[in-house]
PDB file of N, CA and C in Angstrom:
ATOM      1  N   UNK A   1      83.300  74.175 105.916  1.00  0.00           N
ATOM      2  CA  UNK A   1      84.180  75.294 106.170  1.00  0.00           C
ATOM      3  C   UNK A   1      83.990  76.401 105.143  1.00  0.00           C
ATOM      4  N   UNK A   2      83.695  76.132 104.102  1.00  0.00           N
ATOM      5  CA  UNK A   2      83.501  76.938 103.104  1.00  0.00           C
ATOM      6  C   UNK A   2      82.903  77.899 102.753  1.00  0.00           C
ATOM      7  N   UNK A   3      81.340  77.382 103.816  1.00  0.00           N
ATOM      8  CA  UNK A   3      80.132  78.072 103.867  1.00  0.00           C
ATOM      9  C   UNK A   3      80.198  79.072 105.222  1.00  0.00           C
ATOM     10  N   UNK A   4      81.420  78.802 105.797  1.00  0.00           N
ATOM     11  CA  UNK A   4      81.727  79.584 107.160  1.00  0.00           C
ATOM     12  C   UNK A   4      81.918  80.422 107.101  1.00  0.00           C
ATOM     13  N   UNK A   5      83.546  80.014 106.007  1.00  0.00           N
ATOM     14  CA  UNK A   5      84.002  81.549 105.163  1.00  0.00           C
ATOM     15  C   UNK A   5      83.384  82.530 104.711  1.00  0.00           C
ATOM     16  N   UNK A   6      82.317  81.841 103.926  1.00  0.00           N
ATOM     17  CA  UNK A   6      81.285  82.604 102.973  1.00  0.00           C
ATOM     18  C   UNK A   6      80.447  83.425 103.684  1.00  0.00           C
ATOM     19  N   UNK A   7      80.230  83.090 104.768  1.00  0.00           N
ATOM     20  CA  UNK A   7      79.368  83.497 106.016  1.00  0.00           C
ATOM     21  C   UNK A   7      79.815  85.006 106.343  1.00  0.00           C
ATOM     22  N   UNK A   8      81.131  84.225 107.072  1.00  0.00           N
ATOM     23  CA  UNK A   8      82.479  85.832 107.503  1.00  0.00           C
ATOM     24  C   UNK A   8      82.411  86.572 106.881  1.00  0.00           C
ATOM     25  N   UNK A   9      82.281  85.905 105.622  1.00  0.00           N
ATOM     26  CA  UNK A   9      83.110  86.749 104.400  1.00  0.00           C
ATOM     27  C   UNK A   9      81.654  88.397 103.836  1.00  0.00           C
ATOM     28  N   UNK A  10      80.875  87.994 103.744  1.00  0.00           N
ATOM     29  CA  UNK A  10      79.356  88.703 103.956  1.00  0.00           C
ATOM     30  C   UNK A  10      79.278  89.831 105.466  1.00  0.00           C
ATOM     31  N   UNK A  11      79.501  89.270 106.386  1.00  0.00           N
ATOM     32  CA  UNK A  11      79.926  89.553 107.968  1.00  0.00           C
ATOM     33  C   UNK A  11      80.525  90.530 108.155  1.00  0.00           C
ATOM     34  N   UNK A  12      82.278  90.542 107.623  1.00  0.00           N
ATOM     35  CA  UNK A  12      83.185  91.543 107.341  1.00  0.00           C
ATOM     36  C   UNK A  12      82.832  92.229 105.987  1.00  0.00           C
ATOM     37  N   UNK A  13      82.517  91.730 104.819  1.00  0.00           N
ATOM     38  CA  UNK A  13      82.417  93.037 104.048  1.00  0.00           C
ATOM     39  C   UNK A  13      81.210  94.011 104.447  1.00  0.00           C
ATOM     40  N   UNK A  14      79.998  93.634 104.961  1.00  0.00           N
ATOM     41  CA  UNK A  14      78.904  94.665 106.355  1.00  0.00           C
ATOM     42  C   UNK A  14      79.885  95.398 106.901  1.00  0.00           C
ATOM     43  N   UNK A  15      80.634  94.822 107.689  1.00  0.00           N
ATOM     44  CA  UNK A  15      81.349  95.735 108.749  1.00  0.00           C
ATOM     45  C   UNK A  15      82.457  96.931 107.957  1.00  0.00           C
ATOM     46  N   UNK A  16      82.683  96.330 107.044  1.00  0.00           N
ATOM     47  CA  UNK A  16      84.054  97.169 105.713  1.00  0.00           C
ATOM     48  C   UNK A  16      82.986  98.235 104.978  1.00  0.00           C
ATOM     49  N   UNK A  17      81.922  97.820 105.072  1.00  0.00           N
ATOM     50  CA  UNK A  17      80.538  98.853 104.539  1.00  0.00           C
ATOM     51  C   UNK A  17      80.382 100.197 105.310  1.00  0.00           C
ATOM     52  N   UNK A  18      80.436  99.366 106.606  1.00  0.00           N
ATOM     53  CA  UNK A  18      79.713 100.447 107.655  1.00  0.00           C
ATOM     54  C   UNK A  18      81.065 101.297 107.872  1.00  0.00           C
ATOM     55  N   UNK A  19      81.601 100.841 108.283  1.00  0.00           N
ATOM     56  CA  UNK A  19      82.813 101.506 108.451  1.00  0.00           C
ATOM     57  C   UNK A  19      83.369 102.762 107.436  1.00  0.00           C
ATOM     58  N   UNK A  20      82.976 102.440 106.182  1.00  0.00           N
ATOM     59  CA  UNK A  20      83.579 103.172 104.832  1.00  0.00           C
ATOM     60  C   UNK A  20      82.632 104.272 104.884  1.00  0.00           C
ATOM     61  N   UNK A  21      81.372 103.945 105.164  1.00  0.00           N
ATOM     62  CA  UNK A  21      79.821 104.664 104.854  1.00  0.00           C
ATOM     63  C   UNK A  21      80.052 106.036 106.209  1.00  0.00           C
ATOM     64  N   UNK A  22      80.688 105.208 107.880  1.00  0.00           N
ATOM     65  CA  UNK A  22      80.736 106.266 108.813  1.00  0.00           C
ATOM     66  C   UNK A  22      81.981 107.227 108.738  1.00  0.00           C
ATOM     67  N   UNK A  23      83.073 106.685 107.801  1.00  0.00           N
ATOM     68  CA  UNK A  23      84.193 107.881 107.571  1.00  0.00           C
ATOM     69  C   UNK A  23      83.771 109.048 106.192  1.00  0.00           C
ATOM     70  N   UNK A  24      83.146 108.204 105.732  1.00  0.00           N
ATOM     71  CA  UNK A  24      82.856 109.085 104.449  1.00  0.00           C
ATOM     72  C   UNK A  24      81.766 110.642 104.678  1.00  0.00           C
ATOM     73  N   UNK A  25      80.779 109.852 105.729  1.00  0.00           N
ATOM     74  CA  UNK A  25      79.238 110.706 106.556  1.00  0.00           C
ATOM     75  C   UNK A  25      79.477 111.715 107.570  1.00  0.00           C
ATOM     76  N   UNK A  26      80.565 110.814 108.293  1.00  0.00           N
ATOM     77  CA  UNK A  26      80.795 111.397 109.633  1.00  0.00           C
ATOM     78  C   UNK A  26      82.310 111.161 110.141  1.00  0.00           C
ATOM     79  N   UNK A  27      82.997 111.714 109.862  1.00  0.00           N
ATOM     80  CA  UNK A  27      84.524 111.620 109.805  1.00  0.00           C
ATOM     81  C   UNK A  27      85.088 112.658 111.382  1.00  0.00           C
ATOM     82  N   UNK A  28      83.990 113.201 111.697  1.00  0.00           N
ATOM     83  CA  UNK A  28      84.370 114.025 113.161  1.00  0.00           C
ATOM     84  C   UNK A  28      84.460 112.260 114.462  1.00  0.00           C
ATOM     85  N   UNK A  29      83.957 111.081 113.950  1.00  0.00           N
ATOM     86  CA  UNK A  29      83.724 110.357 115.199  1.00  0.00           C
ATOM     87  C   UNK A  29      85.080 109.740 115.072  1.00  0.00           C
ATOM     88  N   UNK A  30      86.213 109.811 114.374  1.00  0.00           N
ATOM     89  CA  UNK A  30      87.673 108.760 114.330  1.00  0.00           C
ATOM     90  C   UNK A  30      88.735 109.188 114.875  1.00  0.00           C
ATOM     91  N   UNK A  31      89.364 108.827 115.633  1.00  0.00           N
ATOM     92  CA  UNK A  31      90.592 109.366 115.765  1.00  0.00           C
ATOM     93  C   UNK A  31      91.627 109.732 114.944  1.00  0.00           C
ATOM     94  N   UNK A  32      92.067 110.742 114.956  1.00  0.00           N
ATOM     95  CA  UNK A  32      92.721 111.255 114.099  1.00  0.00           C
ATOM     96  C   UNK A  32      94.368 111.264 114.571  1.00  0.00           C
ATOM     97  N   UNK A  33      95.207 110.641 113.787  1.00  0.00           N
ATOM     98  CA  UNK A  33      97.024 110.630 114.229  1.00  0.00           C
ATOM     99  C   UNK A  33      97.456 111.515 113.578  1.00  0.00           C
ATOM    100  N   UNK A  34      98.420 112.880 113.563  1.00  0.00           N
ATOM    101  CA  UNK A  34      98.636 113.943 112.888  1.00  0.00           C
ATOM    102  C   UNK A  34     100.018 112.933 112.244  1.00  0.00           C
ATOM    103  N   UNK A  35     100.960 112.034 112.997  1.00  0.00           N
ATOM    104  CA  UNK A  35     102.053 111.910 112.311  1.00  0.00           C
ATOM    105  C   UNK A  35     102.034 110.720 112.103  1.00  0.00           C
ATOM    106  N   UNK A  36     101.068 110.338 111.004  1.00  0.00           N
ATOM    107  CA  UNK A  36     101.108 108.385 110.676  1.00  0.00           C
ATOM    108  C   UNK A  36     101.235 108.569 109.512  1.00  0.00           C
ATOM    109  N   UNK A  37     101.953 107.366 109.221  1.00  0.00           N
ATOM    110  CA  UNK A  37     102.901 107.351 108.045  1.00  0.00           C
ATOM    111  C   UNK A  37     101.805 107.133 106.789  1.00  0.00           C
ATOM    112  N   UNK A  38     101.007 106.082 106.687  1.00  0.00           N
ATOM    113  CA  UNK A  38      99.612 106.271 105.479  1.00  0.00           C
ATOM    114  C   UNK A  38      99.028 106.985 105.884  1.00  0.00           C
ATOM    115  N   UNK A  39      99.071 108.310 106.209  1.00  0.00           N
ATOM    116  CA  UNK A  39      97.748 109.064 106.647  1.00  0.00           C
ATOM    117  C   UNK A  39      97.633 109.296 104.966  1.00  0.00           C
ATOM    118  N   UNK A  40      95.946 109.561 105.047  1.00  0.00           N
ATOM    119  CA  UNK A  40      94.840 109.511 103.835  1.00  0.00           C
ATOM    120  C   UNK A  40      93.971 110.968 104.604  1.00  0.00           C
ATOM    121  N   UNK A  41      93.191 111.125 103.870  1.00  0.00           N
ATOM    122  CA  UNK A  41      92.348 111.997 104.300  1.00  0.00           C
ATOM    123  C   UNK A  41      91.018 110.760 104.865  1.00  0.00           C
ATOM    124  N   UNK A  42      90.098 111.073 105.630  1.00  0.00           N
ATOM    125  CA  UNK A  42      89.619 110.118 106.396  1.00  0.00           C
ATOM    126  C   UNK A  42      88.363 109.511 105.456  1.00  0.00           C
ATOM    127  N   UNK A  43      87.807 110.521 104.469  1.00  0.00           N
ATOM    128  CA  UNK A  43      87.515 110.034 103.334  1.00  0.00           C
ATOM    129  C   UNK A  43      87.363 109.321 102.184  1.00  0.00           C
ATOM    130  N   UNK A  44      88.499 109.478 101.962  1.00  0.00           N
ATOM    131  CA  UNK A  44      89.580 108.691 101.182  1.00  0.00           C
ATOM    132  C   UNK A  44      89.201 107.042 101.795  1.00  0.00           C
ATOM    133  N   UNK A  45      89.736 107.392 103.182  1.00  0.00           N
ATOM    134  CA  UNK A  45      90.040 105.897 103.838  1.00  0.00           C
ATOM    135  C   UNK A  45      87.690 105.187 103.637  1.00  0.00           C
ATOM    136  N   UNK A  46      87.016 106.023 104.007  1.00  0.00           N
ATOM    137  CA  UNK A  46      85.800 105.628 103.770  1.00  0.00           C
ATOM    138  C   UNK A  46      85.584 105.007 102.597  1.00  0.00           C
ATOM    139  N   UNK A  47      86.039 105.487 101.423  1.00  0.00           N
ATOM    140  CA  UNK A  47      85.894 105.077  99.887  1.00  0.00           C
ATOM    141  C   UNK A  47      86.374 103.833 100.227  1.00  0.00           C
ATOM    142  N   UNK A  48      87.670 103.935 100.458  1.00  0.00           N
ATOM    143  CA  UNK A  48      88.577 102.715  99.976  1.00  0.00           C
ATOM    144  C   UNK A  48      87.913 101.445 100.762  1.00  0.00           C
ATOM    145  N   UNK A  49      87.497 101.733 102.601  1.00  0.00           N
ATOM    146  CA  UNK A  49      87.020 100.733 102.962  1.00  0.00           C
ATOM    147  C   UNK A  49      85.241 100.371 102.510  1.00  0.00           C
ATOM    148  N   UNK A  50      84.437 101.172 101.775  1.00  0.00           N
ATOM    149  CA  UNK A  50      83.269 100.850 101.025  1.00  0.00           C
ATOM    150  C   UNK A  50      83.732 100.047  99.815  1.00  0.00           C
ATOM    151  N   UNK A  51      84.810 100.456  99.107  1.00  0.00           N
ATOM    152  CA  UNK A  51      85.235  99.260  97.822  1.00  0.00           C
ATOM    153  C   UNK A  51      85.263  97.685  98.452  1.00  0.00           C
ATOM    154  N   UNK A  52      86.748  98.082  99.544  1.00  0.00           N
ATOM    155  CA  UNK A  52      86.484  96.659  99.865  1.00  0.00           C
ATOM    156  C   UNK A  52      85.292  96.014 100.378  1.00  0.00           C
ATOM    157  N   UNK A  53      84.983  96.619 101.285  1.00  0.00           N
ATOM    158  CA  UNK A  53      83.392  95.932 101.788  1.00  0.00           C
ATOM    159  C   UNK A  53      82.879  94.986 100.949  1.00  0.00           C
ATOM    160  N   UNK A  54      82.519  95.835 100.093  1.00  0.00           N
ATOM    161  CA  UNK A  54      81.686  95.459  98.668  1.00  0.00           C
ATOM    162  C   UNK A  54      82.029  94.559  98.408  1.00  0.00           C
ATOM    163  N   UNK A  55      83.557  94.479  97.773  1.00  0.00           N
ATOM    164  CA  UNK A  55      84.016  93.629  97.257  1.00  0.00           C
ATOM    165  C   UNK A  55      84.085  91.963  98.061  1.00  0.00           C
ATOM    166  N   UNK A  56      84.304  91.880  99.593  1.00  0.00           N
ATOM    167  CA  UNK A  56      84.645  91.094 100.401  1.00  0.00           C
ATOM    168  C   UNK A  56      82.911  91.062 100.516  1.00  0.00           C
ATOM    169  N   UNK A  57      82.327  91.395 100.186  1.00  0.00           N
ATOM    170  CA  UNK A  57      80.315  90.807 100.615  1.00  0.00           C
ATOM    171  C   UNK A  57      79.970  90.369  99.230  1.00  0.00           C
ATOM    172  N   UNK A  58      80.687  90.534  98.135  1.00  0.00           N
ATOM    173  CA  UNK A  58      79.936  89.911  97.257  1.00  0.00           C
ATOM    174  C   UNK A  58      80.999  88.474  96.309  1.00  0.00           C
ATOM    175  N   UNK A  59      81.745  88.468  97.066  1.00  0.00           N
ATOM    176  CA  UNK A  59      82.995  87.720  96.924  1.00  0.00           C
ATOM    177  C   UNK A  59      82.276  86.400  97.973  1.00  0.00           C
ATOM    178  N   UNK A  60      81.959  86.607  98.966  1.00  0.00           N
ATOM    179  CA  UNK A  60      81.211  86.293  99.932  1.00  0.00           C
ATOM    180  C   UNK A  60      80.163  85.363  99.228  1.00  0.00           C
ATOM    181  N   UNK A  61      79.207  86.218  98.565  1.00  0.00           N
ATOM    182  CA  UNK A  61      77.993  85.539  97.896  1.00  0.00           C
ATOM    183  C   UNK A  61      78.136  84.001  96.981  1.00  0.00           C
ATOM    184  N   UNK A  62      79.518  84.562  96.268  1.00  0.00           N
ATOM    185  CA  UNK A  62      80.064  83.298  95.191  1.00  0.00           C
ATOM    186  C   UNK A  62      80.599  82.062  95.910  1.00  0.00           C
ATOM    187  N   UNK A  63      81.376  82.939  97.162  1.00  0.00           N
ATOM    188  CA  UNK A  63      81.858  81.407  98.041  1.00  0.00           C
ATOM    189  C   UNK A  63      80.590  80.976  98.221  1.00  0.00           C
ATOM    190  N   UNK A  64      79.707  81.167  98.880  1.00  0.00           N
ATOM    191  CA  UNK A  64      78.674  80.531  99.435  1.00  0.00           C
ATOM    192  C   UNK A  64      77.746  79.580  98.557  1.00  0.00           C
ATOM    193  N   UNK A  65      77.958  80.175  97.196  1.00  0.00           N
ATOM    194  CA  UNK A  65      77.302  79.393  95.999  1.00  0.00           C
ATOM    195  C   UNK A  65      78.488  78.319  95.160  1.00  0.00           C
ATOM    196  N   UNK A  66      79.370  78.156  96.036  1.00  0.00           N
ATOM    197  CA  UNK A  66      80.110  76.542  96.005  1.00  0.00           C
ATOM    198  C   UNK A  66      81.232  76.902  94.605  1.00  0.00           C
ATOM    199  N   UNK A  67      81.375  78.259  94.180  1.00  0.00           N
ATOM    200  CA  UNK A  67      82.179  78.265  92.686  1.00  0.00           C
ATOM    201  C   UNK A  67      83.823  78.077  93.508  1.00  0.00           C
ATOM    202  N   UNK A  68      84.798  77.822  92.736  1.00  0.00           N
ATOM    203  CA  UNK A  68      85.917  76.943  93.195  1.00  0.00           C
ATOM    204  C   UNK A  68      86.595  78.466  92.918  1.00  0.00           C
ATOM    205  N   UNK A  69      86.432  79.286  91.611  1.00  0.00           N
ATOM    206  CA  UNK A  69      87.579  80.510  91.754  1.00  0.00           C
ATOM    207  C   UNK A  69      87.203  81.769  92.849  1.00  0.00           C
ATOM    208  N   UNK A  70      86.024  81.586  93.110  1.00  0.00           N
ATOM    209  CA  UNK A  70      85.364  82.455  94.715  1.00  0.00           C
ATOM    210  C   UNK A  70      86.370  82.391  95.564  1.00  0.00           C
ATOM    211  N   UNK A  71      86.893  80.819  95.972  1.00  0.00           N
ATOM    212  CA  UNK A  71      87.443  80.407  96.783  1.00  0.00           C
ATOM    213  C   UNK A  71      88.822  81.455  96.719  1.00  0.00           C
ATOM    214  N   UNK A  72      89.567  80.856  96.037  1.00  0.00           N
ATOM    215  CA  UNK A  72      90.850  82.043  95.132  1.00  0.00           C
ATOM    216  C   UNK A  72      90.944  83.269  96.031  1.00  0.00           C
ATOM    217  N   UNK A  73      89.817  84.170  94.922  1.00  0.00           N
ATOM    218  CA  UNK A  73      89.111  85.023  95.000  1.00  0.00           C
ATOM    219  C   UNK A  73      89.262  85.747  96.349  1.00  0.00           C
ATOM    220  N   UNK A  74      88.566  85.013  96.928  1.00  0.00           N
ATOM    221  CA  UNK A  74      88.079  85.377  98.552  1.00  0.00           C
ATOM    222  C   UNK A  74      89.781  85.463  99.496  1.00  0.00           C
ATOM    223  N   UNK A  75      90.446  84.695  99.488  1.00  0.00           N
ATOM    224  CA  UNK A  75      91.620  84.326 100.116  1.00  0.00           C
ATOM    225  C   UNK A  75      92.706  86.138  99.668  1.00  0.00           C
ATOM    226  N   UNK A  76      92.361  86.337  98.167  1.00  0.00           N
ATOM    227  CA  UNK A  76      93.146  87.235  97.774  1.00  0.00           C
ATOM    228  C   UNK A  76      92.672  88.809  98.388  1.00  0.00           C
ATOM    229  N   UNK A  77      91.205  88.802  98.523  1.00  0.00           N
ATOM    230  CA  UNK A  77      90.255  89.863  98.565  1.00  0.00           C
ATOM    231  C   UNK A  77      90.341  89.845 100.168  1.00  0.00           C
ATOM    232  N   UNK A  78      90.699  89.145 100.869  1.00  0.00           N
ATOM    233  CA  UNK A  78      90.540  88.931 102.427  1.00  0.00           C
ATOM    234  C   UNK A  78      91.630  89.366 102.823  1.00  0.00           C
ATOM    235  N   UNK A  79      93.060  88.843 101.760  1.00  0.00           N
ATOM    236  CA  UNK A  79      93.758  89.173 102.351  1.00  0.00           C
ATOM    237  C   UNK A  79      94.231  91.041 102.054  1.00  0.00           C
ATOM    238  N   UNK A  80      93.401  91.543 101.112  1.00  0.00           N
ATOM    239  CA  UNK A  80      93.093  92.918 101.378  1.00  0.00           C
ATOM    240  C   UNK A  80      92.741  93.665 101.952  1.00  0.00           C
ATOM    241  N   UNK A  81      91.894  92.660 102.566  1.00  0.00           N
ATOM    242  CA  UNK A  81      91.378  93.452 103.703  1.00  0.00           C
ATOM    243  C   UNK A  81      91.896  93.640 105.387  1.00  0.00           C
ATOM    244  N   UNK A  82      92.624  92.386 104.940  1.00  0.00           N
ATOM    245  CA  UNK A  82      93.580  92.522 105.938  1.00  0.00           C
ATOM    246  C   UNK A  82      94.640  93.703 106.448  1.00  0.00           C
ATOM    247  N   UNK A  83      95.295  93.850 104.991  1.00  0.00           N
ATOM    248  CA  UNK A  83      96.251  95.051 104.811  1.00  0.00           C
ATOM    249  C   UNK A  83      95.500  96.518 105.184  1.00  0.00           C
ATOM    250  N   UNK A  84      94.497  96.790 104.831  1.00  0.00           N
ATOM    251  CA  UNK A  84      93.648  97.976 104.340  1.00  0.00           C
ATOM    252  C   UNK A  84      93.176  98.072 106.163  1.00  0.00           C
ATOM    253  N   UNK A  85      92.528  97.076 106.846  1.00  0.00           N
ATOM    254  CA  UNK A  85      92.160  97.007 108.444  1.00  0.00           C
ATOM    255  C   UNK A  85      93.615  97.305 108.784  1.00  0.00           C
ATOM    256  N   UNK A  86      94.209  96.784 108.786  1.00  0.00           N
ATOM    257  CA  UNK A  86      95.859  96.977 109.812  1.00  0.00           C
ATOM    258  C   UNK A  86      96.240  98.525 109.259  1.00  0.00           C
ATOM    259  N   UNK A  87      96.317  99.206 107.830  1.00  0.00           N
ATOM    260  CA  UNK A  87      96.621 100.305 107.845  1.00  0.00           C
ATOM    261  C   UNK A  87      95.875 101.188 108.369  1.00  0.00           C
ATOM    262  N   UNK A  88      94.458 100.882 109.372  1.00  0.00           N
ATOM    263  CA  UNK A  88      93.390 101.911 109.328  1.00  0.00           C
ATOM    264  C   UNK A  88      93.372 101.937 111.110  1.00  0.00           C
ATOM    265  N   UNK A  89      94.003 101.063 111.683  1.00  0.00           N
ATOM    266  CA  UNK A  89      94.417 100.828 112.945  1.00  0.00           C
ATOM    267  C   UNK A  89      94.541 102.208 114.112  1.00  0.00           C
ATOM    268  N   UNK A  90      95.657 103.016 113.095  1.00  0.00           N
ATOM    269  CA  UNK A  90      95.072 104.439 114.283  1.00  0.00           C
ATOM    270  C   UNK A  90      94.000 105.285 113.765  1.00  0.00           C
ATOM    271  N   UNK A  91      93.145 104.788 112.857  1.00  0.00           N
ATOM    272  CA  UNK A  91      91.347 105.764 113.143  1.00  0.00           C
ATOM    273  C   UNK A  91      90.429 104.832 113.857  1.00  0.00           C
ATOM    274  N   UNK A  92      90.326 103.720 113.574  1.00  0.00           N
ATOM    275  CA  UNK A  92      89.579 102.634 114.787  1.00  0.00           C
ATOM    276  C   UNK A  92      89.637 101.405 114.977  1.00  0.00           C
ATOM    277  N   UNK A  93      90.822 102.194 116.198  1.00  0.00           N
ATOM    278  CA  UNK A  93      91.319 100.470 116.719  1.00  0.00           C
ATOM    279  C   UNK A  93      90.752  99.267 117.223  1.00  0.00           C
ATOM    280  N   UNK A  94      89.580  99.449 117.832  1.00  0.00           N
ATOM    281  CA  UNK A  94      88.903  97.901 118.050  1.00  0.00           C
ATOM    282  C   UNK A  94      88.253  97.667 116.880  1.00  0.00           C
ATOM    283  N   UNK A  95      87.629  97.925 115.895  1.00  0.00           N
ATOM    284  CA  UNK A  95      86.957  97.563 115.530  1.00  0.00           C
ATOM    285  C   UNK A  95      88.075  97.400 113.819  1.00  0.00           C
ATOM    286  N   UNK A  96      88.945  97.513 113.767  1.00  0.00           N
ATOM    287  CA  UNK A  96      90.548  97.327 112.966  1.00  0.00           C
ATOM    288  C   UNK A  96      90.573  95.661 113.236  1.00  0.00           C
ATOM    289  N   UNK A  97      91.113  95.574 114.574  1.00  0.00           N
ATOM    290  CA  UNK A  97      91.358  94.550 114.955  1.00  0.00           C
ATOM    291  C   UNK A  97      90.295  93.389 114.939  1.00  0.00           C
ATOM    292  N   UNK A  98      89.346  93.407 114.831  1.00  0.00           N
ATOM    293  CA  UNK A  98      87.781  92.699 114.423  1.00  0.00           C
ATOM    294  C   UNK A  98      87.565  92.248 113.429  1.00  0.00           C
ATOM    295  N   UNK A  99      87.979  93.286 112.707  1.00  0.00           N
ATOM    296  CA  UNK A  99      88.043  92.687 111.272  1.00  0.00           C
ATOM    297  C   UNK A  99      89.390  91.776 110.759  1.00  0.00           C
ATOM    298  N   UNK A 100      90.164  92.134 111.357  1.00  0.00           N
ATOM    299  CA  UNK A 100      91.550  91.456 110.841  1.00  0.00           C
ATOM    300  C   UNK A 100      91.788  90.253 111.529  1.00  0.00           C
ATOM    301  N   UNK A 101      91.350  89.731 112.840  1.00  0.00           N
ATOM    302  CA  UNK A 101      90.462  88.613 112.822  1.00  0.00           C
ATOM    303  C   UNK A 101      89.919  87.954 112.250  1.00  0.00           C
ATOM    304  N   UNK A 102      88.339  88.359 111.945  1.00  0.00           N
ATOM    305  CA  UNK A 102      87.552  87.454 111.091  1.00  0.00           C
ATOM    306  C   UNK A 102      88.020  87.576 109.697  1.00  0.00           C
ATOM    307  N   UNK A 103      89.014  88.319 108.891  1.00  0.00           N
ATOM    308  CA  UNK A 103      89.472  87.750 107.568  1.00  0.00           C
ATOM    309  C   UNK A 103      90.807  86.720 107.980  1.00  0.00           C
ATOM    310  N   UNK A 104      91.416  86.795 109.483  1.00  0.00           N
ATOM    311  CA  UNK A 104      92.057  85.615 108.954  1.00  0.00           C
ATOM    312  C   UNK A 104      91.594  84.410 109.237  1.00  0.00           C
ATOM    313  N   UNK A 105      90.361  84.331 110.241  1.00  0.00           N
ATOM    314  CA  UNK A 105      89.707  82.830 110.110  1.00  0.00           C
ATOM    315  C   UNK A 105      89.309  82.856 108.575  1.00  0.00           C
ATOM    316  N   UNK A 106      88.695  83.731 107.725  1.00  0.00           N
ATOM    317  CA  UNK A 106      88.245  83.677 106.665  1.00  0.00           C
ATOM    318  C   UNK A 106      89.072  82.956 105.617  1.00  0.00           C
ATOM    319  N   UNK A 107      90.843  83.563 105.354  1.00  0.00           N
ATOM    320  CA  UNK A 107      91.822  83.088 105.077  1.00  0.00           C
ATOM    321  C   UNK A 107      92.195  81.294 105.354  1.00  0.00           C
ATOM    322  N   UNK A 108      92.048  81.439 106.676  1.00  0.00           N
ATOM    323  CA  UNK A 108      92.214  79.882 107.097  1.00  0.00           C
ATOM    324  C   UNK A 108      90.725  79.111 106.556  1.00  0.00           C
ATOM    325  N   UNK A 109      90.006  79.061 106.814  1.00  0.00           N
ATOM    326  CA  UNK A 109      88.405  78.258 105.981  1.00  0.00           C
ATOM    327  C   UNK A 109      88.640  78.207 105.099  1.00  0.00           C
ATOM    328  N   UNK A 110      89.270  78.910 103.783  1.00  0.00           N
ATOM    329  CA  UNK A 110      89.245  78.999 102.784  1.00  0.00           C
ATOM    330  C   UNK A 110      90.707  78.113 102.058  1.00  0.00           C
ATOM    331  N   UNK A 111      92.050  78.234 103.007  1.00  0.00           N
ATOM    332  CA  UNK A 111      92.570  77.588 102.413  1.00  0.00           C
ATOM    333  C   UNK A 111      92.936  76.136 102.972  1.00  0.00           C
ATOM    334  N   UNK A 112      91.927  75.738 103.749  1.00  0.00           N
ATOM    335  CA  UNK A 112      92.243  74.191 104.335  1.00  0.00           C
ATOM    336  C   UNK A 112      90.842  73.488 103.548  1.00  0.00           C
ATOM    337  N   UNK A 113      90.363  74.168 102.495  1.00  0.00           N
ATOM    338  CA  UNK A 113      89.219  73.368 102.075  1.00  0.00           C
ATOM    339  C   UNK A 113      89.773  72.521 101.406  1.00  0.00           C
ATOM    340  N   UNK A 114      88.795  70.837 101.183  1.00  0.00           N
ATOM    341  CA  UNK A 114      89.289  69.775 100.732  1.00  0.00           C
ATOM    342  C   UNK A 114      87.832  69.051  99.621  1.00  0.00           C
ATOM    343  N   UNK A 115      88.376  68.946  98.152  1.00  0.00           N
ATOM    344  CA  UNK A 115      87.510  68.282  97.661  1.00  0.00           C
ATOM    345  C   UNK A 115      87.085  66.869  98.348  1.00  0.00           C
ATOM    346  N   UNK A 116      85.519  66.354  98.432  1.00  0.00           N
ATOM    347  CA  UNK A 116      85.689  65.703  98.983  1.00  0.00           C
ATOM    348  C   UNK A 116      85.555  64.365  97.807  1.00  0.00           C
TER     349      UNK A 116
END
């Protein structure tokens, strides 16, 4: 399960990449909500989802290389990304919801692991 996570976890921070990289490049392709309550500039929201990315792909790398505070780590960083996908919901909603998905299987792999 661990290595599943670790898997996802690489999977979604790509997708938290691309995502950060196409608001930051090209910010004409998102929908835009004039009256949402976190509105950011769409920029902004690119940065923030390139940090996490990053962070959730190389968080990723350590799960996969078996270290026990990765594990931690990953659960805390996932569940950032969780928050950060659900606040980003009205610029792109399917692909919001995709991610907030695969971090909570990520969440679940990570905290039903069992020394064996």
């Amino acid at each position: 399960m661990v290595l599943f996570a670790g898997v996802l976890m690489l999977v979604t921070g790509l997708l938290e990449l691309f995502r950060g990289i196409m608001a930051v490049a090209r910010d004409d392709i998102f929908v835009t909500t004039p009256n949402y309550v976190f509105k950011f500039d769409l920029t902004s929201w690119g940065w923030i989802h390139v940090v996490v990315g990053a962070l959730v792909a190389l968080t990723g790398l350590f799960v996969i290389r078996g270290l026990a505070w990765a594990r931690i780590a990953g659960v805390v960083i996932a569940s950032v990304s969780v928050v950060d996908s659900f606040l980003a919901i009205p610029y792109y909603p399917l692909w919001s919801v995709v991610v907030i998905a695969l971090d909570v299987f990520i969440i679940w792999a990570l905290c039903t692991y069992r020394e064996a």
